[in-house]
Protein backbone atom coordinates (compact mmCIF):
# COMPACT_ATOMS: atom_id res chain seq x y z
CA UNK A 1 -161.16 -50.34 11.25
CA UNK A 2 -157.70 -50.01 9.45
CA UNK A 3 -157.93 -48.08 6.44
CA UNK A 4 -156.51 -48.14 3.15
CA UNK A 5 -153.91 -44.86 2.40
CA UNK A 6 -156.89 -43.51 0.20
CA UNK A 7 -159.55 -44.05 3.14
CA UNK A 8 -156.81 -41.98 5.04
CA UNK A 9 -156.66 -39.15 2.64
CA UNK A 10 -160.56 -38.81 2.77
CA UNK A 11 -160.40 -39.14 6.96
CA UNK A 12 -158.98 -35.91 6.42
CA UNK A 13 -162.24 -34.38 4.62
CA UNK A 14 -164.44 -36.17 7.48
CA UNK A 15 -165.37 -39.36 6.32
CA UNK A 16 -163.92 -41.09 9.19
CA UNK A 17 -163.62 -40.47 13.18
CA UNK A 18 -159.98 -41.26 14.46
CA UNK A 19 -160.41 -43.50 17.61
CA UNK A 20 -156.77 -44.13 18.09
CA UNK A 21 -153.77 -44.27 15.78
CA UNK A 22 -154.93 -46.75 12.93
CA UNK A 23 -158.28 -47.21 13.77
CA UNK A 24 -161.29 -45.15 12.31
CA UNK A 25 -165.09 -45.46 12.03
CA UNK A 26 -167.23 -43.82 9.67
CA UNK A 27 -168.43 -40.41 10.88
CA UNK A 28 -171.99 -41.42 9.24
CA UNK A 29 -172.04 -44.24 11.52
CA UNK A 30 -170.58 -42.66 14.31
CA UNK A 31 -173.31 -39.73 14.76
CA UNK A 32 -176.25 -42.07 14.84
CA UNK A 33 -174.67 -43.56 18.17
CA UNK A 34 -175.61 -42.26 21.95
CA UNK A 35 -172.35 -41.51 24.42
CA UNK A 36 -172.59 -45.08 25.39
CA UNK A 37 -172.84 -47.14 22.41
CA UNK A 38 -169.52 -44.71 21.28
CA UNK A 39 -167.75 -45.59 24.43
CA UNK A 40 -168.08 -49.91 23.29
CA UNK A 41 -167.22 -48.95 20.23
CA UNK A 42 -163.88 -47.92 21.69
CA UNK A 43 -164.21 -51.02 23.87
CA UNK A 44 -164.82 -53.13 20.99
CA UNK A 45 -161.76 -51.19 19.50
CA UNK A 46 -158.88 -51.43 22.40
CA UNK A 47 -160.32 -55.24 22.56
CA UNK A 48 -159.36 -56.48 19.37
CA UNK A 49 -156.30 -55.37 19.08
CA UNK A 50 -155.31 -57.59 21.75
CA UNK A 51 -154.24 -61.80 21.58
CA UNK A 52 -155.70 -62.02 25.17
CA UNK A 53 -158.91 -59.51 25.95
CA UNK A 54 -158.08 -57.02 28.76
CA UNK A 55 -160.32 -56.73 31.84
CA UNK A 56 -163.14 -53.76 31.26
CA UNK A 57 -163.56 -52.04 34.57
CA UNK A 58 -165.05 -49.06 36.02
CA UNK A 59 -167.03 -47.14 33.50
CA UNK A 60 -166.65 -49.50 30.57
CA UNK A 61 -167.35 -51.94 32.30
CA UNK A 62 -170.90 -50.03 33.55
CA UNK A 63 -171.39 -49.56 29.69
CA UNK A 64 -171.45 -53.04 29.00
CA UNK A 65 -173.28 -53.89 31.86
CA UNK A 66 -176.30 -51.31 30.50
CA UNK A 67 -175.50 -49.57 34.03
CA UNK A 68 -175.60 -45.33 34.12
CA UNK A 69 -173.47 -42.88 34.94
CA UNK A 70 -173.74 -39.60 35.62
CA UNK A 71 -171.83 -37.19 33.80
CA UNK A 72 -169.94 -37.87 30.22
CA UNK A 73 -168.47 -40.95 29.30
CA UNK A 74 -165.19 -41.02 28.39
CA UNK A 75 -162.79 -41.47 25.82
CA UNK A 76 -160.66 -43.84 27.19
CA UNK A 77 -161.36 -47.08 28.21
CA UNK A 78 -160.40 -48.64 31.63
CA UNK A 79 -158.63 -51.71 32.02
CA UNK A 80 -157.45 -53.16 35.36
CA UNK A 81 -154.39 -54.51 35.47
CA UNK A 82 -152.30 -56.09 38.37
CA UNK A 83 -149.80 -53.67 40.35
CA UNK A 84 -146.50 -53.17 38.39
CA UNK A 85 -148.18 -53.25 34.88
CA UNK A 86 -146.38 -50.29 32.27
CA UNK A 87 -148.94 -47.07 32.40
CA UNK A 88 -151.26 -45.69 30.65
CA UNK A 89 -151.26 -45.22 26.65
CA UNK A 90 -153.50 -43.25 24.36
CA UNK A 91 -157.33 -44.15 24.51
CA UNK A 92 -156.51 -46.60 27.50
CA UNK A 93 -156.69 -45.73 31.11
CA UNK A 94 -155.43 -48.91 33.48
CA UNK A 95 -156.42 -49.11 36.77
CA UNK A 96 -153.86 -51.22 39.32
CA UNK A 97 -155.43 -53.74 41.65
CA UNK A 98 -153.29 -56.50 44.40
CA UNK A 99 -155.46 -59.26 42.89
CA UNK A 100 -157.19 -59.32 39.82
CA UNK A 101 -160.72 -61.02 40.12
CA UNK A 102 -161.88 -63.26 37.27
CA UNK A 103 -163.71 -61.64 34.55
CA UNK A 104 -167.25 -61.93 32.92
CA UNK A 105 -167.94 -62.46 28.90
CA UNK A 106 -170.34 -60.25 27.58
CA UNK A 107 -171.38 -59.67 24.48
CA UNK A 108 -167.44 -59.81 23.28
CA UNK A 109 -166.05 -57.90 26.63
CA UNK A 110 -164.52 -59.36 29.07
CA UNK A 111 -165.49 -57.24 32.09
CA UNK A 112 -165.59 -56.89 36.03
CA UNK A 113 -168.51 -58.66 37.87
CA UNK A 114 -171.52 -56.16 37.96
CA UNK A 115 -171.36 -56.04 41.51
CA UNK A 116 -167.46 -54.93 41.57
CA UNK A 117 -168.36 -52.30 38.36
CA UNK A 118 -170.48 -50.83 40.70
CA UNK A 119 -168.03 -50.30 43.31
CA UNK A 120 -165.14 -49.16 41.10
CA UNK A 121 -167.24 -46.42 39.81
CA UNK A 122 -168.28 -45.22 43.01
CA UNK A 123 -164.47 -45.21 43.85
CA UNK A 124 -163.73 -42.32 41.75
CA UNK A 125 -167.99 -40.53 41.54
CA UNK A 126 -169.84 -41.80 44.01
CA UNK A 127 -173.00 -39.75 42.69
CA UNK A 128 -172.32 -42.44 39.17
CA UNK A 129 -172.25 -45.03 41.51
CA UNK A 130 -175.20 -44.86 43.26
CA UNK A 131 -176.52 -43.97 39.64
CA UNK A 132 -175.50 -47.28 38.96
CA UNK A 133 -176.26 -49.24 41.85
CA UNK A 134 -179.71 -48.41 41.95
CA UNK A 135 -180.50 -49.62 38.64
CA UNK A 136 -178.54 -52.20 39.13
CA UNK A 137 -180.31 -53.61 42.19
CA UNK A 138 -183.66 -53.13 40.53
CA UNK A 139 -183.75 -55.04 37.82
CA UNK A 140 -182.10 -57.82 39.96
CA UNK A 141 -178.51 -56.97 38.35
CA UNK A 142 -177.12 -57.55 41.94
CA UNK A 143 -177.93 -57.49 45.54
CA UNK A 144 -177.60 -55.13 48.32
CA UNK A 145 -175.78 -57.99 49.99
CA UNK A 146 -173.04 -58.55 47.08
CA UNK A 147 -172.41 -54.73 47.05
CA UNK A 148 -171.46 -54.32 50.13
CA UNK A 149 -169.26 -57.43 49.88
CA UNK A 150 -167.31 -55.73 47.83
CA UNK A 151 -167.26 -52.55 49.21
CA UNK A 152 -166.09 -53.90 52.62
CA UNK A 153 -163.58 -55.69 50.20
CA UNK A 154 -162.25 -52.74 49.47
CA UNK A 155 -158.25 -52.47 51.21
CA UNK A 156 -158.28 -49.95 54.41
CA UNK A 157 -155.85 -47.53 52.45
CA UNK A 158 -157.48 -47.80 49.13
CA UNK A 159 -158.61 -44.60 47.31
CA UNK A 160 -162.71 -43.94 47.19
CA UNK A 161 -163.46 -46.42 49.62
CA UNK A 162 -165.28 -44.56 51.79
CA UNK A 163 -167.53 -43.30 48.61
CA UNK A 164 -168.41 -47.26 47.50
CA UNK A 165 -169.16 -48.05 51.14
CA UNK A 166 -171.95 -45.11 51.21
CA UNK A 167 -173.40 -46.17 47.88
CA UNK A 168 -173.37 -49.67 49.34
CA UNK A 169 -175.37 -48.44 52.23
CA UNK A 170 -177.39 -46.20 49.99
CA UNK A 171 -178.60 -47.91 47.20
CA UNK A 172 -182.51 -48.79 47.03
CA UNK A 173 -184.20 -50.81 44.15
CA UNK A 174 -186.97 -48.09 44.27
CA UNK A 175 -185.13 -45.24 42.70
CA UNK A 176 -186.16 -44.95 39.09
CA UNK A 177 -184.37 -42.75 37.33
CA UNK A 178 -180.56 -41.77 37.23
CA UNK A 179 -181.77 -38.06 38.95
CA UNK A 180 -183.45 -39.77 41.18
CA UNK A 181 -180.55 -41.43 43.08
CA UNK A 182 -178.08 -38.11 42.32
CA UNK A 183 -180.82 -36.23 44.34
CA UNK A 184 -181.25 -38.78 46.83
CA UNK A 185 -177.22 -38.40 47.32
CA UNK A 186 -177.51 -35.00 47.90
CA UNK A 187 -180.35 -35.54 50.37
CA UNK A 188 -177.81 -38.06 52.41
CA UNK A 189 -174.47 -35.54 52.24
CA UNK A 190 -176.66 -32.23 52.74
CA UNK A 191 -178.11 -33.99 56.37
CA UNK A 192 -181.60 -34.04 55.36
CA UNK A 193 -183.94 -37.07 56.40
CA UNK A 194 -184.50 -39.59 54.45
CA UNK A 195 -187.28 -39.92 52.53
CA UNK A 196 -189.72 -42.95 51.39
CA UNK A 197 -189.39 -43.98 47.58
CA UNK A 198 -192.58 -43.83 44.91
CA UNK A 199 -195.24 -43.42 47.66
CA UNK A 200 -198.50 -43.66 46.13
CA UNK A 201 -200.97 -40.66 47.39
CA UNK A 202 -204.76 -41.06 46.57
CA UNK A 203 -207.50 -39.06 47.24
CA UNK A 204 -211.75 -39.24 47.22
CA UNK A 205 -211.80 -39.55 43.87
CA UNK A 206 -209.01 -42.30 44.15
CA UNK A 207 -205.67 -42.95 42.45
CA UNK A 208 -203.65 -39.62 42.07
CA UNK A 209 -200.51 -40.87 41.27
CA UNK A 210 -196.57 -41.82 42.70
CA UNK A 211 -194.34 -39.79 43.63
CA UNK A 212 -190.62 -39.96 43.72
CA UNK A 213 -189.80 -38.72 47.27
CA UNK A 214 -191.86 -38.19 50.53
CA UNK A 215 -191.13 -36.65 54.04
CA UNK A 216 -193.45 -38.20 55.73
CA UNK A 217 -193.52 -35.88 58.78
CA UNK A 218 -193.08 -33.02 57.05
CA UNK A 219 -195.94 -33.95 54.65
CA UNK A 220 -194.04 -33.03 51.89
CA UNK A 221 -193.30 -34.31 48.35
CA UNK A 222 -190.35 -34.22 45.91
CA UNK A 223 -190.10 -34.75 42.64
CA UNK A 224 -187.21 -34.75 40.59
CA UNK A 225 -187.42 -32.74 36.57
CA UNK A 226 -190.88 -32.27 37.41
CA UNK A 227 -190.75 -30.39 33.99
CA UNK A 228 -190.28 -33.98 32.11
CA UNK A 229 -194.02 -34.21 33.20
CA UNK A 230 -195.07 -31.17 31.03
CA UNK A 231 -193.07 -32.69 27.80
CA UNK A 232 -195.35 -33.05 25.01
CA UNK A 233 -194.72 -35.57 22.51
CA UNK A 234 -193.63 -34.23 19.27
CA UNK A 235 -196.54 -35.00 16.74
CA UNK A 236 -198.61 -34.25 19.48
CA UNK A 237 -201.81 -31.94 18.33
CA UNK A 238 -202.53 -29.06 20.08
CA UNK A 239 -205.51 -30.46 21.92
CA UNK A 240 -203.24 -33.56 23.10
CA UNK A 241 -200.68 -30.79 24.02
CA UNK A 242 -202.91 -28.84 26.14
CA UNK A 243 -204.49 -32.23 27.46
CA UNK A 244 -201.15 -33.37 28.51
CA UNK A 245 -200.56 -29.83 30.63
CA UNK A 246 -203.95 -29.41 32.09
CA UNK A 247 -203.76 -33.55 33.42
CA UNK A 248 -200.76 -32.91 35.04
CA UNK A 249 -202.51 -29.50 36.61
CA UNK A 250 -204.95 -31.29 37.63
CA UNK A 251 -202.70 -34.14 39.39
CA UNK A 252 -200.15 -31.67 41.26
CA UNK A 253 -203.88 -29.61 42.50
CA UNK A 254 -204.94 -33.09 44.14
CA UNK A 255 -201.23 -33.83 45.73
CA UNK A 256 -201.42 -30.01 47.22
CA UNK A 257 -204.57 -30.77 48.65
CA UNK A 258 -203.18 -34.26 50.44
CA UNK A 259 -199.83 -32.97 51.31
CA UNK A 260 -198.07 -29.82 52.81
CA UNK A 261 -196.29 -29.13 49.61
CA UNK A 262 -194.65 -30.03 46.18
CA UNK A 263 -190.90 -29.27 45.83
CA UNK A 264 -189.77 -29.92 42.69
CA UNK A 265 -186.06 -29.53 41.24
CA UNK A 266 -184.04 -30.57 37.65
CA UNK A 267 -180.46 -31.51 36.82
CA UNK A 268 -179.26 -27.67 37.50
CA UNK A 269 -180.21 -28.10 41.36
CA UNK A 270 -179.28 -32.42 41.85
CA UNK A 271 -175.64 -31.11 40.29
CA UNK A 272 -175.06 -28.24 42.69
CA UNK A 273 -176.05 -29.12 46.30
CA UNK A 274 -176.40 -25.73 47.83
CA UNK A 275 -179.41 -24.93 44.85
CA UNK A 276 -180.72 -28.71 46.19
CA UNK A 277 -180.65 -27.51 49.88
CA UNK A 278 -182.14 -24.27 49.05
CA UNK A 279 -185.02 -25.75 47.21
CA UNK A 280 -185.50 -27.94 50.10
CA UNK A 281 -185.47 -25.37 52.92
CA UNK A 282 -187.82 -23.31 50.82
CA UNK A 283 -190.70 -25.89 51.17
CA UNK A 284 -189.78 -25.85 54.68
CA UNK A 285 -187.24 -29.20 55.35
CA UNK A 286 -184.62 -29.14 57.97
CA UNK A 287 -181.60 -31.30 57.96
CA UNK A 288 -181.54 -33.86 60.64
CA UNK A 289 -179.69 -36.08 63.33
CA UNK A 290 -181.99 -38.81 62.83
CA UNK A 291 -179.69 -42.01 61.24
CA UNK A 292 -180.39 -43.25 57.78
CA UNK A 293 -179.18 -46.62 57.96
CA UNK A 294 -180.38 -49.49 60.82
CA UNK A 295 -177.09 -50.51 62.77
CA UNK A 296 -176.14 -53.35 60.84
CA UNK A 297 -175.71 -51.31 57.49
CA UNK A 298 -173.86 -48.54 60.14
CA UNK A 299 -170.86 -50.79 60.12
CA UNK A 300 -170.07 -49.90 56.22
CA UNK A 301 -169.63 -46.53 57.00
């Protein structure tokens, strides 16, 4: 939005968010939006000031493809550009590439394929990228098979490539939740085994429930937040509070009687792998030489 010289008086008094130089939104407007929907806005913004639309890549790309990240999104908005373009300006970040691939439309953007989104942002956070290649892969986004195209596409000598080969390698339609694959990244880099993805447990008295990680040898579960469980809605009575904590009592008693243990961890331990290993070790898991990947995935990494 370009505004008038009064709008631009009352900016001032916090009517308006700057973006970039001449272009505002209104701060009522912009508080109601996530970190997501503020990062298209900018999109949207660096967009249409252009007579040809520049290629979205990386992270804003990932935000127009719905796909998560892990971490904050940013304010500026990446672009890729061919090798030799001018640098950088304010609110843009360009990325160089030897051959620019041919862009998508969505809604308005012109972005990377989801596939190579994926693979750009696990050039620079691998953690976001598996992040985003999970949910990517399960809700049919993309396939294993076209992310590690373009990971192997990736030049020799080419920043991060190592990082987008391991997400290629590592990402599993099962994982459900963006802590789910950051933990399951730490499992792979800390040398712990790998575990098997929402394994349902039952017991006599039948279904108990699924959980998000199991060991199977060492009969032992994990489960990422676990505190989300204990949430209670916010209108919630006090007998539907106390319901809510004494059923999920109830379920983690059955899994303790089926299993050797329950380790549970939140964001504070999946962002800082030494608190992830501890946890770990302390329900009694060893890192291990056995391989992850079958030998045909091998040859990514």
């Amino acid at each position: 939005m370009v505004l008038s010289t009064a709008q631009r008086r009352r900016a001032g008094g916090g009517d308006y968010v700057r973006l970039r130089r001449d272009a505002y939104v209104r701060a009522d407007a912009w508080t109601e939006l996530d970190a997501r929907s503020r990062h298209l806005v900018r999109a949207h913004e660096v967009t249409a000031r252009r007579d040809e639309p520049p290629l979205l890549c990386g992270p804003s790309a990932a935000a127009v493809w719905g796909l998560p990240i892990i971490g904050a999104w940013s304010d500026d908005v990446e672009v890729l550009v061919p090798d030799g373009a001018p640098g950088s300006r304010p609110g843009i970040r360009r990325r160089r590439t030897t051959v620019l691939p041919q862009g998508e439309l969505r809604s308005g953007l012109l972005v990377t394929s989801a596939a190579r989104t994926v693979i750009d942002v696990a050039r620079t956070s691998p953690e976001s990228g598996l992040a985003a290649a999970d949910h990517a892969v399960r809700i049919g986004l993309v396939t294993q098979e076209e992310l590690r195209a373009e990971a192997l596409a990736v030049p020799p000598r080419a920043g991060g490539r190592q990082g987008a080969q391991a997400v290629a390698a590592l990402a599993d339609p099962l994982a459900e939740s963006t802590g789910e694959s950051l933990s399951r990244f730490g499992f792979w880099q800390l040398g712990f085994p790998r575990p098997r993805l929402q394994v349902e447990f039952h017991d006599a008295a039948g279904f108990i429930g699924r959980t998000d990680a199991f060991w199977e040898a060492a009969r032992l579960i994990g489960e990422f937040d676990g505190r989300v469980k204990y949430r209670v809605p916010p209108n919630a009575t006090p007998d539907q509070a106390s319901k809510v904590l004494w059923d999920e009592k109830r379920r983690e008693d059955r899994l303790r009687r089926v299993v050797a243990g329950v380790a549970r961890w939140t964001w504070r331990e999946a962002l800082h792998r030494e608190r992830l290993r501890a946890v770990l070790i302390g329900h009694g898991l060893r890192p291990s030489d056995q391989p992850w990947f079958d030998p045909v995935t091998l040859e990514l990494l």
